[in-house]
N, C-alpha and C. Protein backbone atom coordinates (compact mmCIF):
# COMPACT_ATOMS: atom_id res chain seq x y z
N UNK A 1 30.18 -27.96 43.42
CA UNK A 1 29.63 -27.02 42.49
C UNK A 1 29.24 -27.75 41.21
N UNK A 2 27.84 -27.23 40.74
CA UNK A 2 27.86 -27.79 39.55
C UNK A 2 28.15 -27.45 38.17
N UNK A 3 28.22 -28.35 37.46
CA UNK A 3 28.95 -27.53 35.74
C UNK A 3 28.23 -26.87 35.56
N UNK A 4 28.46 -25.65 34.89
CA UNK A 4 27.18 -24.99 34.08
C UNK A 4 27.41 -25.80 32.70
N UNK A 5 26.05 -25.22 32.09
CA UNK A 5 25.72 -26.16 30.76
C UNK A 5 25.51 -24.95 29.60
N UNK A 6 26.74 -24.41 28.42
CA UNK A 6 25.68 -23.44 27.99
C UNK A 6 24.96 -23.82 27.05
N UNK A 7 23.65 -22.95 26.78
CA UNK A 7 22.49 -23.42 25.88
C UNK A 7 23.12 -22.94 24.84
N UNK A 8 21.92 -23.54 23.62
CA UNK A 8 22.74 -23.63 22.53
C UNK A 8 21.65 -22.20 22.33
N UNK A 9 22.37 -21.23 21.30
CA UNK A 9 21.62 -20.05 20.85
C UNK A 9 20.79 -20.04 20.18
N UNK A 10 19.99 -19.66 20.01
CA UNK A 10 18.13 -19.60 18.82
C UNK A 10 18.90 -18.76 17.83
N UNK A 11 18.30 -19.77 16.97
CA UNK A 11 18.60 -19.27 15.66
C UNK A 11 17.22 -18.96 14.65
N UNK A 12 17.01 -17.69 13.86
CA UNK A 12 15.88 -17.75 13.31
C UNK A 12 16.19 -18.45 11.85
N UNK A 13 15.34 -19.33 11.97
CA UNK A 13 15.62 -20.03 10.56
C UNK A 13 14.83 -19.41 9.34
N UNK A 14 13.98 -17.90 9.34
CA UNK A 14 13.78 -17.36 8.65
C UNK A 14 14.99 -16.16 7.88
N UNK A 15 15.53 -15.98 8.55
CA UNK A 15 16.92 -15.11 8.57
C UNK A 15 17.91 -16.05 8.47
N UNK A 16 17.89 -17.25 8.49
CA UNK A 16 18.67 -17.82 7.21
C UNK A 16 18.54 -18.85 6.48
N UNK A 17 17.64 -18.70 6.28
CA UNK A 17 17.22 -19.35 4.73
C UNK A 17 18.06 -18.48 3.40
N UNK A 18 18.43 -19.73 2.60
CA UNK A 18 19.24 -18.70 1.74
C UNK A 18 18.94 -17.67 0.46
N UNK A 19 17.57 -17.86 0.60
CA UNK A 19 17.00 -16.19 -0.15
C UNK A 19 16.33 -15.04 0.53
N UNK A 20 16.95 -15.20 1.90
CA UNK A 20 16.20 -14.22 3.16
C UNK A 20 16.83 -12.53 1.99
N UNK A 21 18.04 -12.78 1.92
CA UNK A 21 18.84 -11.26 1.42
C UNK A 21 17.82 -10.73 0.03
N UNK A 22 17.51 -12.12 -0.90
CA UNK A 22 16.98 -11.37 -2.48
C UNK A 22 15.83 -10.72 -2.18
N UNK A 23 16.03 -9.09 -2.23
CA UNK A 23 15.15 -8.65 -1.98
C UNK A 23 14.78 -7.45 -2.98
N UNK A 24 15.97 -7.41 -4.25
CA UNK A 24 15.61 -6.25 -5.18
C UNK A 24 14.37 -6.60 -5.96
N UNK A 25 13.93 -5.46 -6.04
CA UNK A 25 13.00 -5.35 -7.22
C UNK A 25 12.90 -5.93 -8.40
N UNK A 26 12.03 -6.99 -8.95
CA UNK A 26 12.41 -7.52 -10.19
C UNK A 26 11.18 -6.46 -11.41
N UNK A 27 10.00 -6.24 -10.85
CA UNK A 27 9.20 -5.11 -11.68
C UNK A 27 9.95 -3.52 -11.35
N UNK A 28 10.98 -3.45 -12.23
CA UNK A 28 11.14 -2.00 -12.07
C UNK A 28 11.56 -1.69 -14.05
N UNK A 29 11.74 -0.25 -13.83
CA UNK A 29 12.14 0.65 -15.38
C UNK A 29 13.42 1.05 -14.97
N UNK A 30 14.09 0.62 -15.55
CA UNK A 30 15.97 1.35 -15.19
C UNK A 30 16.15 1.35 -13.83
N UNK A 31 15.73 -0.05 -12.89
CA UNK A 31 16.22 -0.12 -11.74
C UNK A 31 15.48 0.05 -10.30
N UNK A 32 13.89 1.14 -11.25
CA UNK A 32 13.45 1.86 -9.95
C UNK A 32 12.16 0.53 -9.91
N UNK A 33 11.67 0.14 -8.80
CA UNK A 33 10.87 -0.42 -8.52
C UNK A 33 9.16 0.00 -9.09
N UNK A 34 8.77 -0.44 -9.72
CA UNK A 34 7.75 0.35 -10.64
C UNK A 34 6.75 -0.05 -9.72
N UNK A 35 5.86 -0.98 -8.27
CA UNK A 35 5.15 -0.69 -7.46
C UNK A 35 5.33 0.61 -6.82
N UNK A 36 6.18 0.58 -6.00
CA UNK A 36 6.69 2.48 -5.78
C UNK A 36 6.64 3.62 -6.60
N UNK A 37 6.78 3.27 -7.64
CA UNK A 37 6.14 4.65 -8.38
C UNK A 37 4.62 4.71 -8.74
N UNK A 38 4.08 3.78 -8.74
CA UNK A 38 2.76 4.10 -9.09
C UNK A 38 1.96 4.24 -7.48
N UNK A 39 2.35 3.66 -6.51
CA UNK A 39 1.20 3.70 -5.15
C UNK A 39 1.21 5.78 -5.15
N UNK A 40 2.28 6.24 -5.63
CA UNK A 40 1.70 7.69 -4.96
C UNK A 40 0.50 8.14 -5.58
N UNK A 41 -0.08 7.39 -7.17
CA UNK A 41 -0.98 8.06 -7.50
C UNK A 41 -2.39 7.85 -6.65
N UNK A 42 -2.48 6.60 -5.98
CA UNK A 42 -3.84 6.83 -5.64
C UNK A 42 -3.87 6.84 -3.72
N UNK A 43 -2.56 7.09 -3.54
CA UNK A 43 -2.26 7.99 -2.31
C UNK A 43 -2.89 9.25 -2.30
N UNK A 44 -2.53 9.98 -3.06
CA UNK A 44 -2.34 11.16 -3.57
C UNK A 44 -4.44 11.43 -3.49
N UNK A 45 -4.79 10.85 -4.60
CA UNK A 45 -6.08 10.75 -5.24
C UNK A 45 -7.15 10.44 -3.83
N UNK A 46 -6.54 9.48 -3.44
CA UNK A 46 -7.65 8.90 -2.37
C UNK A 46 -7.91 10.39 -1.23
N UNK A 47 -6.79 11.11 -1.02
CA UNK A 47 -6.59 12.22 0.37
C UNK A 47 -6.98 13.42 -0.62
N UNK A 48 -7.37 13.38 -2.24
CA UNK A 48 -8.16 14.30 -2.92
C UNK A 48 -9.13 13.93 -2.45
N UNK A 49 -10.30 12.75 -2.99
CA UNK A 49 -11.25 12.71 -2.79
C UNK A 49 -12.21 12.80 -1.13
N UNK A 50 -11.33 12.96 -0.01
CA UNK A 50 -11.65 13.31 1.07
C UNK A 50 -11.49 14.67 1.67
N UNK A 51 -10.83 15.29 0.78
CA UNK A 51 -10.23 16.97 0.82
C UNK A 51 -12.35 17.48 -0.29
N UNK A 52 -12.25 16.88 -1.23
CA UNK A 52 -13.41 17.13 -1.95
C UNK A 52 -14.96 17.36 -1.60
N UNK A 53 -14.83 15.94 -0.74
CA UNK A 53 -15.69 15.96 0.24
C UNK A 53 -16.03 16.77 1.12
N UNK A 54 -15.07 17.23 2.03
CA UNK A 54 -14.80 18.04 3.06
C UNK A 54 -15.42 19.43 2.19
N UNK A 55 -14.55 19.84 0.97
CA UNK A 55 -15.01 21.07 0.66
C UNK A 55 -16.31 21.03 0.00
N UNK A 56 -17.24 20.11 -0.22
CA UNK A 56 -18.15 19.96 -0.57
C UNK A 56 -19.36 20.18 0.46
N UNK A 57 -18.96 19.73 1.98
CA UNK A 57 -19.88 19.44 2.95
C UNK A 57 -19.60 21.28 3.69
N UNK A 58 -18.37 21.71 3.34
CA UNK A 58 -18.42 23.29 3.72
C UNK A 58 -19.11 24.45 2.82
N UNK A 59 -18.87 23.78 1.96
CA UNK A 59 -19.62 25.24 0.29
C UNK A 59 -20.87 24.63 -0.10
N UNK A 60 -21.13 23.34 -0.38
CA UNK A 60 -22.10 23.10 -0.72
C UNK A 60 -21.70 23.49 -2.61
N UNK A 61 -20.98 23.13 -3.17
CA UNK A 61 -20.91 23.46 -4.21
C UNK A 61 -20.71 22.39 -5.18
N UNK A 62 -21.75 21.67 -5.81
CA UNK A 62 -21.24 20.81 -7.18
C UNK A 62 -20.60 20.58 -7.90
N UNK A 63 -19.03 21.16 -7.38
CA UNK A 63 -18.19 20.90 -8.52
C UNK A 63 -17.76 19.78 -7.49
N UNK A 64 -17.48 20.03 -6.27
CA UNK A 64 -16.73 19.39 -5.38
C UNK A 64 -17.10 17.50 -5.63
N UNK A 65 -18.30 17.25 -5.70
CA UNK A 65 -18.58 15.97 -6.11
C UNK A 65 -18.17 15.54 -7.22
N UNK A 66 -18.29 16.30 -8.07
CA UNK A 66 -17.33 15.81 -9.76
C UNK A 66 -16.16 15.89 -9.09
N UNK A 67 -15.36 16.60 -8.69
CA UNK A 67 -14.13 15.97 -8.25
C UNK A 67 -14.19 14.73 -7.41
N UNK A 68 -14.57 14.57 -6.41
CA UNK A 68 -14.36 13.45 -5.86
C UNK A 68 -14.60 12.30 -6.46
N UNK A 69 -15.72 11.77 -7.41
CA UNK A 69 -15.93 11.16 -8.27
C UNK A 69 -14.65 10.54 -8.96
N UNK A 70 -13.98 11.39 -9.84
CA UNK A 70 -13.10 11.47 -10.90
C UNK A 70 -12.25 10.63 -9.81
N UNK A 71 -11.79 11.44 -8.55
CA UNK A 71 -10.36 11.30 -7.85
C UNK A 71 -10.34 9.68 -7.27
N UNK A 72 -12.27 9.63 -6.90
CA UNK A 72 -11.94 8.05 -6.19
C UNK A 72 -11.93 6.96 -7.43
N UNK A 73 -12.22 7.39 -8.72
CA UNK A 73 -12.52 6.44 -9.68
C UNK A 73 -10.47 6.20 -10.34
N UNK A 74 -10.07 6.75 -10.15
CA UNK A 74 -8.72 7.23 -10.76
C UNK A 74 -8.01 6.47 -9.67
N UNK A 75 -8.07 6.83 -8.51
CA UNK A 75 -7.60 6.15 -6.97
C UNK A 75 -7.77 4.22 -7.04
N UNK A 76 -8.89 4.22 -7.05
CA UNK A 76 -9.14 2.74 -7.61
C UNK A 76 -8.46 2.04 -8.37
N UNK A 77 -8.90 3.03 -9.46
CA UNK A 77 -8.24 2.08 -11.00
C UNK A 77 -6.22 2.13 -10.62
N UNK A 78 -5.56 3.59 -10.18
CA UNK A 78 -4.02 3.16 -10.49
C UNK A 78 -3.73 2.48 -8.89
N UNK A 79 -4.81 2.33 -7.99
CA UNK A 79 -4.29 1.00 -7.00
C UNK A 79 -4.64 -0.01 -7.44
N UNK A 80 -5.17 -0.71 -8.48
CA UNK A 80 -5.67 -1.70 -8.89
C UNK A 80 -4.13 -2.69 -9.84
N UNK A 81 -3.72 -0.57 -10.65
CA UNK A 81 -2.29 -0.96 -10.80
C UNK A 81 -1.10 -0.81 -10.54
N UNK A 82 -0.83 -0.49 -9.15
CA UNK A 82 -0.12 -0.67 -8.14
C UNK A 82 -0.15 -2.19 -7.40
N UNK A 83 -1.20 -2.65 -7.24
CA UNK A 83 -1.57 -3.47 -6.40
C UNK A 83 -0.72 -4.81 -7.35
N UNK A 84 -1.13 -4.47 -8.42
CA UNK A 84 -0.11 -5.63 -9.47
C UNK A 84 0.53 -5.70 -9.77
N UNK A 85 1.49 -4.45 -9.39
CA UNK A 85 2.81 -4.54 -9.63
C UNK A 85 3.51 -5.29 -8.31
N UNK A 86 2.74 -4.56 -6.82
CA UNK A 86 2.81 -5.43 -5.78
C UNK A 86 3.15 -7.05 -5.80
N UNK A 87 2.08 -7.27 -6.06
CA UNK A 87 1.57 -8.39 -5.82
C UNK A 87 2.74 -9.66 -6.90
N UNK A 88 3.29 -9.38 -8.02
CA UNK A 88 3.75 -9.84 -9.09
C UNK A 88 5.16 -9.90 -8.22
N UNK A 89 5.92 -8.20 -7.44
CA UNK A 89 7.01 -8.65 -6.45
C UNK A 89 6.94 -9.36 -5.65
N UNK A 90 5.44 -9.14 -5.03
CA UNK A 90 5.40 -10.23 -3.37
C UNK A 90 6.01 -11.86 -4.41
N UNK A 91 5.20 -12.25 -5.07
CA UNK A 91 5.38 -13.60 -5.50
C UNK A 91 6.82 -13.40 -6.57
N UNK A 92 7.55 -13.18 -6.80
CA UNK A 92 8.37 -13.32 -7.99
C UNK A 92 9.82 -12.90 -6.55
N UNK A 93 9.57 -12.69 -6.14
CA UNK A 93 10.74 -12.27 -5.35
C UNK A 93 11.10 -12.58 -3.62
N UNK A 94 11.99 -13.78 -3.66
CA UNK A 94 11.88 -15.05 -2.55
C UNK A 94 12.16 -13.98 -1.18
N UNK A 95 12.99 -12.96 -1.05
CA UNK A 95 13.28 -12.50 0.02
C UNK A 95 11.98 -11.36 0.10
N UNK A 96 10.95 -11.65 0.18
CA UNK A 96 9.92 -10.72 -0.65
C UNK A 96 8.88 -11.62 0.47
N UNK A 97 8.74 -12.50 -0.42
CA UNK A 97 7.71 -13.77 -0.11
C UNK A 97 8.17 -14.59 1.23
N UNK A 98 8.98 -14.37 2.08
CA UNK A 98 9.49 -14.99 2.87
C UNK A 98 9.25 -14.59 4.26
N UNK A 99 8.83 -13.19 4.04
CA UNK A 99 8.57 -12.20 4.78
C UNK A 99 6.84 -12.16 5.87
N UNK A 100 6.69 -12.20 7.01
CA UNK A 100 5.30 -11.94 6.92
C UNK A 100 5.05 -10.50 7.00
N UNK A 101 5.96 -9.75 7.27
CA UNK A 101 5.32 -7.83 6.99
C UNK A 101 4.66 -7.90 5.69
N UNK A 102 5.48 -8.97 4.85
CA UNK A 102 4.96 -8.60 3.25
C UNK A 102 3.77 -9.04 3.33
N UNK A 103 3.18 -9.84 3.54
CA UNK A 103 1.75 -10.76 3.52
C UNK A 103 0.95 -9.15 4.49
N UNK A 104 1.27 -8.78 5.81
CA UNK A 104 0.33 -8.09 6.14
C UNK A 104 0.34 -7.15 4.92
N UNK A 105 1.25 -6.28 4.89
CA UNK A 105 1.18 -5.36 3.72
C UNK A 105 0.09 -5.81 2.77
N UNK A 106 0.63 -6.47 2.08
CA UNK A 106 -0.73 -7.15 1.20
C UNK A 106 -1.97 -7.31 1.22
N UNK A 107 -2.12 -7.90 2.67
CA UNK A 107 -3.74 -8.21 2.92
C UNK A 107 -4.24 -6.66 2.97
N UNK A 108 -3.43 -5.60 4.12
CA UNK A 108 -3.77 -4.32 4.07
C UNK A 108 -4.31 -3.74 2.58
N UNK A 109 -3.84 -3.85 1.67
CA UNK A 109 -3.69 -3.52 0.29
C UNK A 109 -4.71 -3.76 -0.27
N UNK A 110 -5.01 -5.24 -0.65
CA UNK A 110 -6.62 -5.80 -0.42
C UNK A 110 -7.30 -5.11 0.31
N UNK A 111 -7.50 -5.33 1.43
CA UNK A 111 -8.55 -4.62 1.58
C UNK A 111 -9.09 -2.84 1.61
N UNK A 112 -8.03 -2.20 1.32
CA UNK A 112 -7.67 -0.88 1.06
C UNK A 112 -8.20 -0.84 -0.07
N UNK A 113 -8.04 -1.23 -2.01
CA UNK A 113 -8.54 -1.46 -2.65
C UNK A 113 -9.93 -1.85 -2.32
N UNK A 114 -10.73 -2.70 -1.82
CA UNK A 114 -12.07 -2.84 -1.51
C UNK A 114 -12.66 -1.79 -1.07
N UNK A 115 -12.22 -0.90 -0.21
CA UNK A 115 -12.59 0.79 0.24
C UNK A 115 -12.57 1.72 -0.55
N UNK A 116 -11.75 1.39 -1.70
CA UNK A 116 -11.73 2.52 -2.49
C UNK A 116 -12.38 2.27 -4.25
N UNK A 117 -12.67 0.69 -4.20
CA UNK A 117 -13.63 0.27 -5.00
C UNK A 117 -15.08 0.82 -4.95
N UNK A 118 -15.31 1.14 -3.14
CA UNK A 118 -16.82 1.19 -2.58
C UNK A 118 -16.82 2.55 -2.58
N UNK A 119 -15.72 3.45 -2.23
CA UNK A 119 -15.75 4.82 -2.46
C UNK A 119 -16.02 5.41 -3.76
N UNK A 120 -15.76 4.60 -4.89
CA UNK A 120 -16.37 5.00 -6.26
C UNK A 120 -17.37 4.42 -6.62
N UNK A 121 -17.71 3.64 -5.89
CA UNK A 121 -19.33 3.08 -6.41
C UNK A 121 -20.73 3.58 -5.58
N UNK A 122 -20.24 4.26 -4.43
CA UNK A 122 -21.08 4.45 -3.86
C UNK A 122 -21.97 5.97 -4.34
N UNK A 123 -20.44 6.26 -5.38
CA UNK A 123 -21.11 7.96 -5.88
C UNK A 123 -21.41 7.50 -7.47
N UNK A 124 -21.68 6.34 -7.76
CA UNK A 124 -21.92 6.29 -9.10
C UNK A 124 -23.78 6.52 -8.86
N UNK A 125 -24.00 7.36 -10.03
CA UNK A 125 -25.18 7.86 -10.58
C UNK A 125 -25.66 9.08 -9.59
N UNK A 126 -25.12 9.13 -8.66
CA UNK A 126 -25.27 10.73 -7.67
C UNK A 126 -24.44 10.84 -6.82
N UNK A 127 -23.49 11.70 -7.33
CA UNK A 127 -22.49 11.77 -7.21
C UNK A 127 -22.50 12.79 -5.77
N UNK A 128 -23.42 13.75 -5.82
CA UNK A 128 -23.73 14.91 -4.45
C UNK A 128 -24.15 13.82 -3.86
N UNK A 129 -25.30 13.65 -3.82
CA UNK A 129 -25.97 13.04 -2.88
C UNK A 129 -25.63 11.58 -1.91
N UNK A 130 -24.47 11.24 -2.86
CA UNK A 130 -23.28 10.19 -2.05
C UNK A 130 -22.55 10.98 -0.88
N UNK A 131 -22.50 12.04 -0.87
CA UNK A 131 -21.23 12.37 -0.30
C UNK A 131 -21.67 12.54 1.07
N UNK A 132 -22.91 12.92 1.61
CA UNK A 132 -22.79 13.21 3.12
C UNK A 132 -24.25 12.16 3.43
N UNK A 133 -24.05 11.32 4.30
CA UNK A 133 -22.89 11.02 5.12
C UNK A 133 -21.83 9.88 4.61
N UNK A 134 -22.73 9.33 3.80
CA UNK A 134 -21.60 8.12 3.07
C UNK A 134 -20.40 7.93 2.63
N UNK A 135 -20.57 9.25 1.78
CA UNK A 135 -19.35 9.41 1.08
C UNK A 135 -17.70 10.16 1.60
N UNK A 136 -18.32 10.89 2.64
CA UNK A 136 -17.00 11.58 3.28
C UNK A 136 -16.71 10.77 3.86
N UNK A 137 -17.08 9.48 4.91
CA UNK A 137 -17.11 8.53 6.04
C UNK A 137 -16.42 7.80 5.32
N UNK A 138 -16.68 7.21 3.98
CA UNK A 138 -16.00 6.35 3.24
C UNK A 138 -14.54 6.44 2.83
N UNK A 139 -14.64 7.99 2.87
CA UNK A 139 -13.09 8.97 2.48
C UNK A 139 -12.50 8.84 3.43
N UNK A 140 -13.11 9.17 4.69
CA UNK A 140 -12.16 9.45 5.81
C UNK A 140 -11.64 7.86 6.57
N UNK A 141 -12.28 6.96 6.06
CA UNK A 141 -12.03 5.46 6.41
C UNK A 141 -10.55 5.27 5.30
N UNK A 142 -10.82 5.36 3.78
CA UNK A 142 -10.02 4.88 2.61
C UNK A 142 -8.50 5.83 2.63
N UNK A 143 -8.58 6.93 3.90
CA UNK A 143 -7.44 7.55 3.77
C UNK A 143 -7.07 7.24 5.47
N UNK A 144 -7.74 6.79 6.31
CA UNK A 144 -7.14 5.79 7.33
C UNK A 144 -6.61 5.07 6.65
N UNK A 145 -7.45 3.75 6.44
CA UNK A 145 -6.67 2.67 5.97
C UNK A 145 -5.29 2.73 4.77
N UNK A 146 -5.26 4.41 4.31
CA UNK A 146 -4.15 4.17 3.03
C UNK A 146 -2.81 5.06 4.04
N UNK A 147 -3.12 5.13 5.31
CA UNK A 147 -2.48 5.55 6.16
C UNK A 147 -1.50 4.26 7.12
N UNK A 148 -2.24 3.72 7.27
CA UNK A 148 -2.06 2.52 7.69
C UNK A 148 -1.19 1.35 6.68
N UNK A 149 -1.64 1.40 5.42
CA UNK A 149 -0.64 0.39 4.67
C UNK A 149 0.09 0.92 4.24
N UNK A 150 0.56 2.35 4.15
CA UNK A 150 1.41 2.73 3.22
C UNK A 150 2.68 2.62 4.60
N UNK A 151 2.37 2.69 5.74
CA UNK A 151 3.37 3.17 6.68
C UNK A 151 3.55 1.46 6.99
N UNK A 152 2.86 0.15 6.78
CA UNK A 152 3.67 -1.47 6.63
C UNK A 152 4.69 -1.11 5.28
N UNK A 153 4.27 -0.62 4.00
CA UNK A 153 4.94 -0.36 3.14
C UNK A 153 5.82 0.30 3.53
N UNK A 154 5.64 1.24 3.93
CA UNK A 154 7.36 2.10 4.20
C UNK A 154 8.05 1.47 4.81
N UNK A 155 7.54 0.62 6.02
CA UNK A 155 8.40 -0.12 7.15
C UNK A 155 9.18 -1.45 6.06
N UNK A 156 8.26 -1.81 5.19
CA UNK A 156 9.57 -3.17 4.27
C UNK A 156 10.23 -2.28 3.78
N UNK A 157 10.23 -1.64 3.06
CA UNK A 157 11.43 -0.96 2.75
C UNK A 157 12.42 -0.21 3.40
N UNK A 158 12.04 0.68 4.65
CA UNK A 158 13.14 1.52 5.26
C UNK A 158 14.06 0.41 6.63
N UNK A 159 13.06 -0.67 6.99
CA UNK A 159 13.54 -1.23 7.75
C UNK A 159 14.17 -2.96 7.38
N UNK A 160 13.76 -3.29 6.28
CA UNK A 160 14.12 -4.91 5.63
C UNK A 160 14.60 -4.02 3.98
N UNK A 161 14.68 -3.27 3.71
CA UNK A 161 15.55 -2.73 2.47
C UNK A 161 14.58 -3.76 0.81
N UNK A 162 13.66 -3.75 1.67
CA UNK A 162 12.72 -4.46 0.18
C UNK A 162 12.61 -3.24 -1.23
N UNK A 163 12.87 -4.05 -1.62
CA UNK A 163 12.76 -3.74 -3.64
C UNK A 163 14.30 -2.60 -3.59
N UNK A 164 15.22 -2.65 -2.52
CA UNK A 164 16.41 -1.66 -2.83
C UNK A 164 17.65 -2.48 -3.79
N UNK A 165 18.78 -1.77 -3.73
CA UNK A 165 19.99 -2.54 -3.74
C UNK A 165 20.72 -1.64 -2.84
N UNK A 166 21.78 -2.36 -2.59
CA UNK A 166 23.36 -1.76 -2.57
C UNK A 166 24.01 -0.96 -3.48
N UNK A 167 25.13 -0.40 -3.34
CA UNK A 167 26.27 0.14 -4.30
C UNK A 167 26.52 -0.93 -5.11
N UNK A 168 26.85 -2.30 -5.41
CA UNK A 168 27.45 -3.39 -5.82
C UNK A 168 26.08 -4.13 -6.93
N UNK A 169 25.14 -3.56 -6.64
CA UNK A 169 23.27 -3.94 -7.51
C UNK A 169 22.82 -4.98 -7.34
N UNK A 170 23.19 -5.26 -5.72
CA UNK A 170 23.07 -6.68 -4.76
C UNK A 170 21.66 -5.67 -4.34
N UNK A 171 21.19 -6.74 -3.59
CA UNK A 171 20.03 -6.32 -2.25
C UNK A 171 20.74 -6.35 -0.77
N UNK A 172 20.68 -5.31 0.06
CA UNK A 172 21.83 -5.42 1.28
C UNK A 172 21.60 -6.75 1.94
């Protein structure tokens, strides 16, 4: 009979590196992660300006384009500052940066911002006349895609505990 031999076990050397754990928030106000508080505004804004649309392409009514206008220009600008509060954790924070969910997240983010850059530029100077077919298509793309990164975003946090702590004001 022959010996058995046992193998030696795989080890991920990303999971232990020794800043895999630092993963709290260093941009926050009394603790709370200040990227997370600002992404709901142009969450929020971006699934206005496709709600706007929509009621614009059913009534036919001109207010609906001044809203969408306002909502994708507002959407833009507080993902622009979201995106930097992001972006300042991705790099400032090693169990952060160590990560590749975080990098997709990111790139998602980028280019999510670029959709919703084009969603307010595309209604600058006619603001109706953007909206069908361009402008709802553009909506209904910028609230895919804010569908799509917000749920990599939820996944670093509910599943790798990014920007949390513990009871103890460790990162788990």
């Amino acid at each position: 009979m022959k010996p058995t031999r046992k193998r030696p076990r795989l080890r991920d050397p990303i999971h232990e590196h020794r800043d895999f754990h630092l993963t709290e928030s260093r941009v926050a106000i009394a603790g709370h992660p200040l990227h997370a508080m600002l992404v709901a505004f142009p969450i929020a804004l971006c699934v206005c300006t496709l709600g706007a649309d929509a009621m614009f392409w059913l009534t036919g009514d001109d207010f609906w384009p001044r809203v969408a206008i306002w909502a994708a220009a507002i959407s833009f600008l507080m993902g622009v500052l979201a995106g930097i509060a992001g972006t300042v954790e991705l790099l400032a924070v090693p169990g952060i940066r160590i990560r590749a969910a975080s990098w997709t997240h990111f790139i998602l983010a980028v280019m999510l911002l670029s959709i919703l850059g084009a969603n307010w530029g595309i209604r600058w100077g006619d603001a109706a006349g953007a909206v069908l077919p361009w402008g709802i298509l553009t909506s209904a793309l910028a609230a895919g895609m804010t569908g799509i990164t917000g749920w990599h975003g939820g996944k670093l946090v509910f599943d790798y505990g990014i920007g949390t702590q513990d009871d103890h004001g460790t990162a788990p």
